[in-house]
Structures are given as structure tokens and as C-alpha cells.
C-alpha atoms as a PDB file:
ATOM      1  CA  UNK A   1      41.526 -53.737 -26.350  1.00  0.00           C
ATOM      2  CA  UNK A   2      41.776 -54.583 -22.810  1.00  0.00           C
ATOM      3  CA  UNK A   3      39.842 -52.504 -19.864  1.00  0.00           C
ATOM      4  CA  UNK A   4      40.125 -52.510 -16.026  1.00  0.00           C
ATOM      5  CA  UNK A   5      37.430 -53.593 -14.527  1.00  0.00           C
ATOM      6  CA  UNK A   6      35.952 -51.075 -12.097  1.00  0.00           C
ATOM      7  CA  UNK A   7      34.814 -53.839  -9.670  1.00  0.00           C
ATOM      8  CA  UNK A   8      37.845 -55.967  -9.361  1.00  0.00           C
ATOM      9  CA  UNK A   9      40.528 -53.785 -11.017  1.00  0.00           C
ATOM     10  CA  UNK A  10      41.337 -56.946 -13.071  1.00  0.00           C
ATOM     11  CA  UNK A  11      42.005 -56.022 -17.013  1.00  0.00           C
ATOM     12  CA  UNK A  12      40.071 -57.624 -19.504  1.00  0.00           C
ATOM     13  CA  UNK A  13      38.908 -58.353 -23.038  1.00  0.00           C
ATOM     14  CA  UNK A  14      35.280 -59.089 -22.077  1.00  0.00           C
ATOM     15  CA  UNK A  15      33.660 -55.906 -20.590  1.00  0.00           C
ATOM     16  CA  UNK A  16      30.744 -53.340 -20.561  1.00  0.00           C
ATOM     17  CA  UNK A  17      31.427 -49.925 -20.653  1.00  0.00           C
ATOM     18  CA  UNK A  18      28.351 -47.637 -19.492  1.00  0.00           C
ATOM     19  CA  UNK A  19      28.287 -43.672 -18.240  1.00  0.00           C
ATOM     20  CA  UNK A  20      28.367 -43.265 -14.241  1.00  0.00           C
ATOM     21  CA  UNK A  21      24.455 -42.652 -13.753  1.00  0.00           C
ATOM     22  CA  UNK A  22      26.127 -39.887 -11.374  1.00  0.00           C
ATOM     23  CA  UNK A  23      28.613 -38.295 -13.104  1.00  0.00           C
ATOM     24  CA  UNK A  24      29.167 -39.963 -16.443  1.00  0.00           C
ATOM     25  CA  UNK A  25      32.113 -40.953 -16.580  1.00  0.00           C
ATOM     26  CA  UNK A  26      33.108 -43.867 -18.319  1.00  0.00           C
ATOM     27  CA  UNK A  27      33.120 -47.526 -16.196  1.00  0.00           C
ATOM     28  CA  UNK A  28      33.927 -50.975 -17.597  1.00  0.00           C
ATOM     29  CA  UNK A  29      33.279 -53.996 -15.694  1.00  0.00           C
ATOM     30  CA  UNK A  30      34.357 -57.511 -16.349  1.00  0.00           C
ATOM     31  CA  UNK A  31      32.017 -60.086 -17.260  1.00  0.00           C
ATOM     32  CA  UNK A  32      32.236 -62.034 -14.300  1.00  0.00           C
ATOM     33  CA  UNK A  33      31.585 -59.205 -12.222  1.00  0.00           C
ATOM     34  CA  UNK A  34      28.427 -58.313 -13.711  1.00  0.00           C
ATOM     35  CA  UNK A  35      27.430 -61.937 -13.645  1.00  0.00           C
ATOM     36  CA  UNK A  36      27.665 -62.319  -9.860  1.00  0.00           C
ATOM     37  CA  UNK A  37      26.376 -58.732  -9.259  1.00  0.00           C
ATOM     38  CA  UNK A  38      29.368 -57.354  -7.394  1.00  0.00           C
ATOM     39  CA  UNK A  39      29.248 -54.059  -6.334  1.00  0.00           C
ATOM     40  CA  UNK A  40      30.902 -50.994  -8.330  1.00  0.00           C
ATOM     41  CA  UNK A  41      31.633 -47.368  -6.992  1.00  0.00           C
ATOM     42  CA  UNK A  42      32.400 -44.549  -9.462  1.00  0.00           C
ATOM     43  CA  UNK A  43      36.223 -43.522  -8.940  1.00  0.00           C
ATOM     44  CA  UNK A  44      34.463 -39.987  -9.729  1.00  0.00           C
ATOM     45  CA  UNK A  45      31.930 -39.226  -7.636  1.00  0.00           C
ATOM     46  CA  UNK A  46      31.059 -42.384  -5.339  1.00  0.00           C
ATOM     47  CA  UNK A  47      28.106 -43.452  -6.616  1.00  0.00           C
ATOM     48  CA  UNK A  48      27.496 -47.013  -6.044  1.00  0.00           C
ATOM     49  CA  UNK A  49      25.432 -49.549  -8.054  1.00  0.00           C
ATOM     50  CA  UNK A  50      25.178 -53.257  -8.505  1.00  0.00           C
END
């Protein structure tokens, strides 16, 4: 199952999926994303987290 990252917008097999701490929505974010710590922003409701 592939997943766009909500950091990079980049699909992918290797992802976490977690609720919006705002909103909870669903958000999936690459694995080299989380690694480096980039940023995400909830397509939602704008909450932003690292």
C-alpha cells in the first residue's frame, strides 16, 4: 500500500500514519522525513509539528 507523505508529498511504502493531535485526521509521513525531523502541517486544520 503506498501513502503520500504529508511532509514531502512523496508516495511511499515505508510510513507512519498517526491522528492530527488537532483535528485527527489521518497523516502519513515517510521514513526519511521523520528521520531528519522535517516539519509537517495538517492539510485540515494547520497544526504544525515536527
Amino acid at each position: 500500500m503506498l501513502k503520500n507523505c504529508v511532509t514531502c508529498g512523496k508516495q511511499t511504502k515505508t510510513f507512519s500514519e498517526f491522528a492530527c493531535p488537532g483535528c485527527g485526521t489521518k497523516l502519513a509521513r515517510c521514513q526519511h522525513c521523520r528521520l531528519i525531523s522535517n516539519p509537517y502541517k495538517c492539510h485540515k486544520c494547520g497544526v504544525e509539528g515536527p
